[in-house]
Protein backbone atom coordinates (compact mmCIF):
# COMPACT_ATOMS: atom_id res chain seq x y z
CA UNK A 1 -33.39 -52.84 64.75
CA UNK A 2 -37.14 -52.45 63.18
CA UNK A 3 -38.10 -48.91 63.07
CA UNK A 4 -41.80 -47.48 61.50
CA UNK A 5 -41.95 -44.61 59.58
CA UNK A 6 -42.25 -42.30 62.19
CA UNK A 7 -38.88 -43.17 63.75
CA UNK A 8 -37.27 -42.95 60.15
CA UNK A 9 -38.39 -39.61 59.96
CA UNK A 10 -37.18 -38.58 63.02
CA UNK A 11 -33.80 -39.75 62.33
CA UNK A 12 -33.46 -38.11 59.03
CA UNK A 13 -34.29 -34.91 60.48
CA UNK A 14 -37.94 -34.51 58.83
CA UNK A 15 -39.20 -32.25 62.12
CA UNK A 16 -36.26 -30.43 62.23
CA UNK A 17 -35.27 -31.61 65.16
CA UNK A 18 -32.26 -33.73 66.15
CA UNK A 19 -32.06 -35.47 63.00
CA UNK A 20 -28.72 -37.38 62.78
CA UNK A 21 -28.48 -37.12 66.83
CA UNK A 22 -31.69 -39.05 66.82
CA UNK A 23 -30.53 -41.76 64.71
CA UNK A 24 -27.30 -42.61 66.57
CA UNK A 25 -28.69 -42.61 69.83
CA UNK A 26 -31.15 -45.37 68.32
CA UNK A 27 -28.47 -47.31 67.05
CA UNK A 28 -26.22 -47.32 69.30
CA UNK A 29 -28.99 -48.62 71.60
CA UNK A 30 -28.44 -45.27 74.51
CA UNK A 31 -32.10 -44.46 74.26
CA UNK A 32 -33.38 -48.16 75.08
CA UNK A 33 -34.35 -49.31 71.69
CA UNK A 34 -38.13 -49.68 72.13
CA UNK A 35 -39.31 -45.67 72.85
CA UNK A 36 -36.65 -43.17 72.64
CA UNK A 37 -38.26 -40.58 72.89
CA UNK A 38 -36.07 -38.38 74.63
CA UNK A 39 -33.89 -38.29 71.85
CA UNK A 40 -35.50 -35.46 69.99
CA UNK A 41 -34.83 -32.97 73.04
CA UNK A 42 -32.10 -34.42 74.65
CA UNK A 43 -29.86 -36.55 73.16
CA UNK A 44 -27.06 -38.43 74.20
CA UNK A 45 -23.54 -37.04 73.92
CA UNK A 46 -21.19 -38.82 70.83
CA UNK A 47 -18.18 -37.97 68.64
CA UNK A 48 -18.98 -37.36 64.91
CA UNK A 49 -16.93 -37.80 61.89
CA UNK A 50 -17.78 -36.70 58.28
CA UNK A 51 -19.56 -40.25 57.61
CA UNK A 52 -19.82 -42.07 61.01
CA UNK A 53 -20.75 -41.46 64.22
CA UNK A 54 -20.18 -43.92 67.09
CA UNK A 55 -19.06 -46.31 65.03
CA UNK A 56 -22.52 -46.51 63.16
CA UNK A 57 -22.90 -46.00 59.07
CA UNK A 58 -24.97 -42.32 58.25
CA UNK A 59 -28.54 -42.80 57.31
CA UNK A 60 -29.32 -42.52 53.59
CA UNK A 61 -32.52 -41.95 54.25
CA UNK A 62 -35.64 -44.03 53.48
CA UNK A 63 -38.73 -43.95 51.35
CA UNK A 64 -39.57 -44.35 47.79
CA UNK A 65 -38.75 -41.68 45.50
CA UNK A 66 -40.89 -39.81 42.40
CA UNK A 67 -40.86 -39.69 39.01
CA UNK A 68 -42.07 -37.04 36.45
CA UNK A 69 -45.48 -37.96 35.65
CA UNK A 70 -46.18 -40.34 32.15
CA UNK A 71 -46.57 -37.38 29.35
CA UNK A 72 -50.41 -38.87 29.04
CA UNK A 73 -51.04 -38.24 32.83
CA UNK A 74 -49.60 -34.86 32.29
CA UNK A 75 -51.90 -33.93 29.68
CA UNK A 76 -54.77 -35.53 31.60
CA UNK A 77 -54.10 -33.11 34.97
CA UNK A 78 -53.88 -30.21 33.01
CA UNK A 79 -57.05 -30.38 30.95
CA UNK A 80 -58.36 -30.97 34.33
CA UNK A 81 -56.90 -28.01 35.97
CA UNK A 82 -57.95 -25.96 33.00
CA UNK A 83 -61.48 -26.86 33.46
CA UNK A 84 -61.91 -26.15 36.70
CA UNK A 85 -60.02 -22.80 36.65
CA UNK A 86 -63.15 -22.18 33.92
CA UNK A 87 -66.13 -23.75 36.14
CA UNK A 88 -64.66 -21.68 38.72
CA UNK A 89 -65.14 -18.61 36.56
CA UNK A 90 -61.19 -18.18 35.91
CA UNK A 91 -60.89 -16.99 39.28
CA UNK A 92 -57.59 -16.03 40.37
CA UNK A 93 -55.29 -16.62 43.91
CA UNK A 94 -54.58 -13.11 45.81
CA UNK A 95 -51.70 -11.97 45.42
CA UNK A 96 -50.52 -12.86 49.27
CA UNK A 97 -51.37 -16.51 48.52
CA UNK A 98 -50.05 -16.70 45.18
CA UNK A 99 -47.29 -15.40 46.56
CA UNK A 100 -46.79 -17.86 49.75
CA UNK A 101 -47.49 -20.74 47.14
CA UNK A 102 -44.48 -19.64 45.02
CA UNK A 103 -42.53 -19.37 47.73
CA UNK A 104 -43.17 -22.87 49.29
CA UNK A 105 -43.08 -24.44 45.71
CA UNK A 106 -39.39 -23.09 45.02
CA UNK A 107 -37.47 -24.43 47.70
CA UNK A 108 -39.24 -27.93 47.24
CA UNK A 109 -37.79 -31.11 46.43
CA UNK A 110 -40.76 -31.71 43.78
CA UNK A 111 -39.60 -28.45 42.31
CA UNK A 112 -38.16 -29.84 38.90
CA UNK A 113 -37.12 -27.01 36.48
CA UNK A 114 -40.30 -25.01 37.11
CA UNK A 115 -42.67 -28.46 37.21
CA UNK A 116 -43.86 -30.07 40.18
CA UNK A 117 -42.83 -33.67 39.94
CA UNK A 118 -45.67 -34.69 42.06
CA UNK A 119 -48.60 -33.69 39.88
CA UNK A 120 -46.57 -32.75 36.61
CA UNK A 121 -47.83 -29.37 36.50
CA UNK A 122 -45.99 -26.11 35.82
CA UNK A 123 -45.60 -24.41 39.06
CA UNK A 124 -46.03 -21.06 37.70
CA UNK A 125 -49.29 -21.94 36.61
CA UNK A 126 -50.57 -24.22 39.65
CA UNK A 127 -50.30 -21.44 41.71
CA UNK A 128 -52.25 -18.68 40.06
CA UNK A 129 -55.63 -20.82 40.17
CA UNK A 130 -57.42 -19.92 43.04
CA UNK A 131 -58.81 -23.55 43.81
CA UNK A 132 -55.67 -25.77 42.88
CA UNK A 133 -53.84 -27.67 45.59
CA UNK A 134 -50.78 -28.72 46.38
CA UNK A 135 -49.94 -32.47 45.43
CA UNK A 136 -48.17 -32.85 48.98
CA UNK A 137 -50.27 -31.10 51.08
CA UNK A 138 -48.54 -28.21 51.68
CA UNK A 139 -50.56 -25.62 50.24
CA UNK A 140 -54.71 -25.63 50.09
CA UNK A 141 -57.74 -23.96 48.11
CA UNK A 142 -58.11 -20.54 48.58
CA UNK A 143 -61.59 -21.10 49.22
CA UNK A 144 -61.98 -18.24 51.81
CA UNK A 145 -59.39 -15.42 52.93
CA UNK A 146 -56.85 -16.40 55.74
CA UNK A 147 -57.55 -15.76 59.49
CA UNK A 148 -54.12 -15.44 61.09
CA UNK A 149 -53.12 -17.77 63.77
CA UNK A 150 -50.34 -15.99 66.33
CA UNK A 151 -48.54 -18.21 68.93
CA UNK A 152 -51.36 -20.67 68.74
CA UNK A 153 -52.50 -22.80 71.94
CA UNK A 154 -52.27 -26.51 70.78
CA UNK A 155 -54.17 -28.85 72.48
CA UNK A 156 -54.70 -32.83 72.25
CA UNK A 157 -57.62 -34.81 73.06
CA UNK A 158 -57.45 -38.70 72.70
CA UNK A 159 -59.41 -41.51 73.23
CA UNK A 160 -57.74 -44.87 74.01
CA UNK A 161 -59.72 -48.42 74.18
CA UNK A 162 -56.66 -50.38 75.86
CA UNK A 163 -57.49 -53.69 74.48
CA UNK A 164 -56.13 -56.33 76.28
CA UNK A 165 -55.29 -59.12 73.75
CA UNK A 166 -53.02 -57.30 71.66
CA UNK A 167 -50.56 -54.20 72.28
CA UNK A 168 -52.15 -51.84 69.59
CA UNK A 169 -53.22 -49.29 72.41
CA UNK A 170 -49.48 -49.30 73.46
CA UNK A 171 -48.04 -48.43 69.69
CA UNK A 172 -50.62 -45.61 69.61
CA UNK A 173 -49.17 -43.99 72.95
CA UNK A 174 -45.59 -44.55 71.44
CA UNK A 175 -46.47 -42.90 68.25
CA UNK A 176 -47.83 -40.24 70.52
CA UNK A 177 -45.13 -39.67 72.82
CA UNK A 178 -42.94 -38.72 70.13
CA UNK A 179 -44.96 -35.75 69.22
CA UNK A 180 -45.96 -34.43 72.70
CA UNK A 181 -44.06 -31.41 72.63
CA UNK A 182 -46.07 -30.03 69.46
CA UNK A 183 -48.93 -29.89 72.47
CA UNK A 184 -48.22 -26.51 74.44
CA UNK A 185 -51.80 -26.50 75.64
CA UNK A 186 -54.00 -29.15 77.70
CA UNK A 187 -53.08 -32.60 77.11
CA UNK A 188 -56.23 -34.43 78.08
CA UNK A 189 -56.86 -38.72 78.05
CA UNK A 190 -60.30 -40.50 77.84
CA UNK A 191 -59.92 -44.16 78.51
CA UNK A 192 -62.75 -46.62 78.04
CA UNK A 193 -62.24 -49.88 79.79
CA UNK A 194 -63.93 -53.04 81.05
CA UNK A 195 -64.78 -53.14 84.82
CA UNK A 196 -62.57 -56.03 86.19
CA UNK A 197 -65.66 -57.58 87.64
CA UNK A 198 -67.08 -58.18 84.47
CA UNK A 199 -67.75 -61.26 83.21
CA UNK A 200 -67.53 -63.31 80.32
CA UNK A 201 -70.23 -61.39 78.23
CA UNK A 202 -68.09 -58.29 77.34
CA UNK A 203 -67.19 -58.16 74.16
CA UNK A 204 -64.02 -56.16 74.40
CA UNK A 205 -61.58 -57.31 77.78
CA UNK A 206 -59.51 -54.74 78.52
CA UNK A 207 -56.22 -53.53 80.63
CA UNK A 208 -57.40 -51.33 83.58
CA UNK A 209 -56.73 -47.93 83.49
CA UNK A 210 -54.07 -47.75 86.07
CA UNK A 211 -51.98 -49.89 84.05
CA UNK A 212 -52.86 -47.08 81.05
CA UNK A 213 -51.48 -44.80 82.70
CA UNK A 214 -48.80 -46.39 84.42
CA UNK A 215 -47.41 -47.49 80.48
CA UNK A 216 -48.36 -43.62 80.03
CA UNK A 217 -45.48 -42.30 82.70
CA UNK A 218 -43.01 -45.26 81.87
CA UNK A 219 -42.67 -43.48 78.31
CA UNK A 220 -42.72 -39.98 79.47
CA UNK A 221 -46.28 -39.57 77.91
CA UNK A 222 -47.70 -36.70 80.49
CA UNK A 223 -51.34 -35.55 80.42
CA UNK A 224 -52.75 -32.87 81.96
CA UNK A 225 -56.41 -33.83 82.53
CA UNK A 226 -57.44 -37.76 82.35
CA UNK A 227 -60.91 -39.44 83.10
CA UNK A 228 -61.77 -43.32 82.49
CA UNK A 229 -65.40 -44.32 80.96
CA UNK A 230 -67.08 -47.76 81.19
CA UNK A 231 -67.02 -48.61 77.64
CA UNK A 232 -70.33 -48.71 75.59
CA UNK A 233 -69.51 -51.09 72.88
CA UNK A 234 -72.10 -49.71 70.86
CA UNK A 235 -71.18 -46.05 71.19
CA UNK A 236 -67.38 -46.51 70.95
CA UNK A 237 -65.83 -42.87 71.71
CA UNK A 238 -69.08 -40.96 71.96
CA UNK A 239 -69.28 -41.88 75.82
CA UNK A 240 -65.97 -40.08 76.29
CA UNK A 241 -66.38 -37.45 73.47
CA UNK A 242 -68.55 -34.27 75.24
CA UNK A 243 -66.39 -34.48 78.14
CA UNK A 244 -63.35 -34.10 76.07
CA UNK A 245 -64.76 -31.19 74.16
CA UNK A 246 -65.63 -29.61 77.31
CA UNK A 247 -62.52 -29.41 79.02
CA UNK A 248 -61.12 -27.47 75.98
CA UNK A 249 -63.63 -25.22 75.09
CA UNK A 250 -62.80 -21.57 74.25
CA UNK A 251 -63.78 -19.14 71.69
CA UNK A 252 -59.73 -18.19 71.27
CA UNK A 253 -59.51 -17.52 68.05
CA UNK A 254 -55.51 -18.68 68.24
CA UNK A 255 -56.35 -21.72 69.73
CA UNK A 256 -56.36 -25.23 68.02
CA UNK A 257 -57.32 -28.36 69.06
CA UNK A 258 -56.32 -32.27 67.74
CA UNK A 259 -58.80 -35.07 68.02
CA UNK A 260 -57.28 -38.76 67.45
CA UNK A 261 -57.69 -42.18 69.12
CA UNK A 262 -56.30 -45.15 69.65
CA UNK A 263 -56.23 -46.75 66.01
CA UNK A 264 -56.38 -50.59 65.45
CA UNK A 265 -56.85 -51.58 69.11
CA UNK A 266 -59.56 -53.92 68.37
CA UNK A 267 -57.45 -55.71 65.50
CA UNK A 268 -53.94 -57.28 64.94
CA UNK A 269 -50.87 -56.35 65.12
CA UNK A 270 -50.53 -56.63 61.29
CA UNK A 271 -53.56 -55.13 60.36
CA UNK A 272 -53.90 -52.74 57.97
CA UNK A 273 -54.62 -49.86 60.40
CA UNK A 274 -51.02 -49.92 62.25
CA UNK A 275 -49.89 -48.31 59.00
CA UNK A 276 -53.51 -46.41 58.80
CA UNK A 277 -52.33 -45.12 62.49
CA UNK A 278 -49.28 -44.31 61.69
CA UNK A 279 -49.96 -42.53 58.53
CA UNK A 280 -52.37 -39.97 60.45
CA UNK A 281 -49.80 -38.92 63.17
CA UNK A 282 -47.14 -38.35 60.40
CA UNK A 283 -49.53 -36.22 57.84
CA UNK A 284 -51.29 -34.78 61.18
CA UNK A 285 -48.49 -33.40 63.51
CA UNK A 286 -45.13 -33.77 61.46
CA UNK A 287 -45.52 -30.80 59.33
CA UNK A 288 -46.67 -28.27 61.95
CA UNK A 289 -46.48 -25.46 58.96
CA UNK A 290 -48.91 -26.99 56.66
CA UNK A 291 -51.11 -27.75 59.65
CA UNK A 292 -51.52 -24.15 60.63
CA UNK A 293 -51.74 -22.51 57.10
CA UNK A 294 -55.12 -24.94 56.35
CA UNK A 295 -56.31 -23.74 59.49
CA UNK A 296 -55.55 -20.45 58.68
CA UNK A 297 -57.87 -20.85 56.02
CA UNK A 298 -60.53 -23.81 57.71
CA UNK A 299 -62.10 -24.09 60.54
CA UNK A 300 -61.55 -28.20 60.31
CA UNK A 301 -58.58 -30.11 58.71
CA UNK A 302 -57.66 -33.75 58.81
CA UNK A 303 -56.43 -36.65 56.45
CA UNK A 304 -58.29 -39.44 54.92
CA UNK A 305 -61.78 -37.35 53.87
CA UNK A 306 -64.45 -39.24 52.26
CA UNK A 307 -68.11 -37.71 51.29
CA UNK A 308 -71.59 -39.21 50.91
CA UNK A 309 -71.42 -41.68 54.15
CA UNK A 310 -73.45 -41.06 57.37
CA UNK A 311 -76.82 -39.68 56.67
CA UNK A 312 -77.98 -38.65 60.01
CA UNK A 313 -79.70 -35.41 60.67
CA UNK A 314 -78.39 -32.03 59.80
CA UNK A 315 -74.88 -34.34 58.41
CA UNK A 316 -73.38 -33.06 55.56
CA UNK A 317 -72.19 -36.12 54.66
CA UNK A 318 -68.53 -36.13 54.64
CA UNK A 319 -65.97 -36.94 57.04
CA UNK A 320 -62.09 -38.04 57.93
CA UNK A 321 -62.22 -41.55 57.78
CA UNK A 322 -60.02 -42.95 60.46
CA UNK A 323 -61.11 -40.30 62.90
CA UNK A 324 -58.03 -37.79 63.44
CA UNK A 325 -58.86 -34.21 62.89
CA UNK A 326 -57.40 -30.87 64.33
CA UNK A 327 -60.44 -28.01 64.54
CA UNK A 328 -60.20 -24.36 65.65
CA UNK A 329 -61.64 -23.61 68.60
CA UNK A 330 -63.13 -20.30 67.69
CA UNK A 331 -64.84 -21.99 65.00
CA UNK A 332 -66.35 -24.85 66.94
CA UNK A 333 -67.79 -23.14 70.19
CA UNK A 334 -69.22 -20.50 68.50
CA UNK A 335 -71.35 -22.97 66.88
CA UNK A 336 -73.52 -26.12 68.94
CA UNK A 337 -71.38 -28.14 69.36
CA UNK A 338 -71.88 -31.06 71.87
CA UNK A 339 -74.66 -32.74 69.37
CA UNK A 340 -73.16 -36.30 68.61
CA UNK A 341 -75.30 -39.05 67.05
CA UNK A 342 -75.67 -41.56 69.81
CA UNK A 343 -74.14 -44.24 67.19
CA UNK A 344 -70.81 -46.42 67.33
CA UNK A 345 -69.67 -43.61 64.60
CA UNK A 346 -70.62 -40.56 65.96
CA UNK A 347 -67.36 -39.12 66.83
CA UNK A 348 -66.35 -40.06 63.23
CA UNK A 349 -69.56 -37.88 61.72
CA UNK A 350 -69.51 -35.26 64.05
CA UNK A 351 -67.05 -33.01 61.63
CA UNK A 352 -70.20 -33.79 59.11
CA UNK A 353 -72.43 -32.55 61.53
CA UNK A 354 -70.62 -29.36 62.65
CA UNK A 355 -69.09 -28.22 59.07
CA UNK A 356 -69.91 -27.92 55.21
CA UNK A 357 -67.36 -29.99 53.06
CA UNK A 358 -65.62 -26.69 52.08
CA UNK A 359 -65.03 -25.27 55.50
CA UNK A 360 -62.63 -28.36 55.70
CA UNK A 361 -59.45 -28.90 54.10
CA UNK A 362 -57.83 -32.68 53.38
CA UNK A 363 -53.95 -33.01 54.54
CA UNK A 364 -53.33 -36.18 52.69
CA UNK A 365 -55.54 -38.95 50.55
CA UNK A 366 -58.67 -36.50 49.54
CA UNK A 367 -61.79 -38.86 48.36
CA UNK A 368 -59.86 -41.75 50.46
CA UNK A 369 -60.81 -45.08 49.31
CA UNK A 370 -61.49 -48.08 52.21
CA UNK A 371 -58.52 -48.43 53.71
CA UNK A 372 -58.93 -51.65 55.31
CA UNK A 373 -58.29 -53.06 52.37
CA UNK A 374 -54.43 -53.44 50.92
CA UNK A 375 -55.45 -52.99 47.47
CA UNK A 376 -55.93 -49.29 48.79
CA UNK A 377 -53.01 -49.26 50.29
CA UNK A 378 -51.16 -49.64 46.81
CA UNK A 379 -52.78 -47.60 45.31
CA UNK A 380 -52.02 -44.57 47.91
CA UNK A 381 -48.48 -45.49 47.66
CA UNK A 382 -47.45 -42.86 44.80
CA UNK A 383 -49.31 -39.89 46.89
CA UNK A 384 -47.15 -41.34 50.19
CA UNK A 385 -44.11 -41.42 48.30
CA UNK A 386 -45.22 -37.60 46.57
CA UNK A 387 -45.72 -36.82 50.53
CA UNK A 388 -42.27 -37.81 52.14
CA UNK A 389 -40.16 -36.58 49.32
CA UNK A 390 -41.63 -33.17 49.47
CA UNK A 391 -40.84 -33.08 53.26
CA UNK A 392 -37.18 -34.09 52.46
């Protein structure tokens, strides 16, 4: 049976949940073999040996795995560490982070005799420098002094385009399903769709959005708010954008909120942005701990940032390319925030618009290259491979 990424993880226990539970249950076929997504709360009941369990082989896991650094590349990320420790006037971690860093460094897998395999520095070192980061993601720049977050209010807003020629908008839900539960605040849907009176002239045919949210409660996906939009095919998610903004808005400063749509929809089903998708829900909400520590110390994180695009008015000029971002909510409605650029990629700028490029902090693939192209892909696949096996 095919699984993605995101179902490997799950089996193998990467979000401490059911772990080798999860995995039978798939195999066996008990959870229906397309979206079991019950299995991470509730699993079915089994017998379990030291190497088998209802008569299926353990999992040994999956991913690539990571080598030490070449000796040159080694010498190469130090010299760069050491000069910017000097541009940034030698400045030093505090102790509390320095501390926190060590901490989350010792118990890693990259950990290798005091190096970390994934950038081939010493460890000791790394985390004294006030603006080193972690090579996995799990520890940022100590660009500003943390703001605790206590018992944080989580709350997801999505956009789905259910495109009817191809089931993209479905594998987006199913990627979703799986990580509902990390959402213990409003749950809250935007779907754009094509009047079924339309005619021949629309560029984009779509499922109606009874049938979205019929596929919605045949998974178990449950929402708490949901609106549909005629879509604009030249404003793409800034129809729907305001209005999801609005129904979360609160000056909380332990409440957090994830932005993310439906990725792909408008291409195959072996494009290049299925594993673009599922990439940003694993770096996004699989690693709830490194989430909240960058937003301890951000007011914006996401994966996939790129700088010098969008050059609209009062834009920084940076942004998460693919579009999935979680922001604190303290941080964004004590600012103005329901400007959008009435363009196709204003929900994609917005970040730009509302933050500096250092009030933001980049979960996985800083300075992301365009990954619509494989060639990128490839080239990511060390920092994917640094990613999993830190998470093991």
């Amino acid at each position: 049976m095919d699984k993605n990424e995101t179902f490997h993880a799950l089996c193998h226990g990467d979000r401490g949940q059911a772990g080798w539970k999860y995995f039978v249950a798939w195999e066996s076929g008990k959870m229906g073999a397309v979206s079991p997504h019950d299995a991470n709360t509730n699993p079915p009941a089994f017998e379990v040996d030291a190497t088998t369990a209802g008569g299926v082989a353990a999992c040994n896991g999956c991913g690539g795995s990571v080598s030490m650094p070449s000796v040159f590349n080694r010498i190469k990320s130090a010299a760069g560490a050491a000069a910017g420790f000097i541009a940034d006037g030698m400045q030093v971690a505090s102790d509390s982070e320095r501390e926190a860093r060590q901490s989350i460094c010792k118990t890693c897998p990259l950990n290798e005799a005091g190096s970390c395999v994934g950038c081939g520095c010493v460890i000791e070192l790394k985390t004294q420098a006030r603006l080193e980061q972690c090579p996995a993601g799990r520890w940022f720049p100590e660009i500003r002094a943390a703001i605790p977050i206590t018992d944080p209010i989580r709350n997801l807003i999505y956009h789905v385009l259910p495109v009817a020629r191809n089931s993209n908008w479905k594998r987006n839900l199913d990627q979703l399903v799986l990580r509902q539960d990390l959402f213990n605040g409003k749950r809250v849907l935007a779907i754009a769709y094509e009047p079924r009176e339309s005619g021949g002239g629309r560029i984009v045919p779509t499922v109606q959005p009874d049938e979205v949210l019929a596929y919605c409660d045949e998974i178990g996906m449950n929402w708490t708010d949901s609106r549909a939009f005629v879509n604009d095919t030249n404003l793409g998610e800034v129809v729907s954008f305001p209005w999801l903004l609005e129904t979360v808005k609160s000056t909380n400063p332990n409440e957090l909120t994830f932005y993310a749509h439906a990725k792909g929809v408008t291409h195959s089903d072996n494009h290049t942005t299925v594993k673009w998708a599922e990439r940003q829900y694993r770096v996004c909400l699989d690693d709830w701990a490194a989430v909240q520590r960058a937003l301890e110390q951000y007011s914006i994180v996401g994966s996939f940032r790129r700088f010098g695009e969008f050059a609209t008015p009062s834009n920084h000029r940076w942004h998460f390319s693919g579009t999935f971002y979680w922001f604190r909510n303290d941080a964004v409605f004590s600012r103005i925030w329901n400007k959008v650029d009435r363009l196709y990629f204003g929900v994609e700028a917005w970040p730009g618009k509302m933050f500096k490029p250092e009030e933001s902090a980049c979960l996985f693939a800083d300075n992301a290259g365009g990954m619509y192209l494989e060639t990128e892909w490839e080239k990511l696949q060390r920092q994917i491979d640094v990613w999993e096996v830190a998470r093991r």
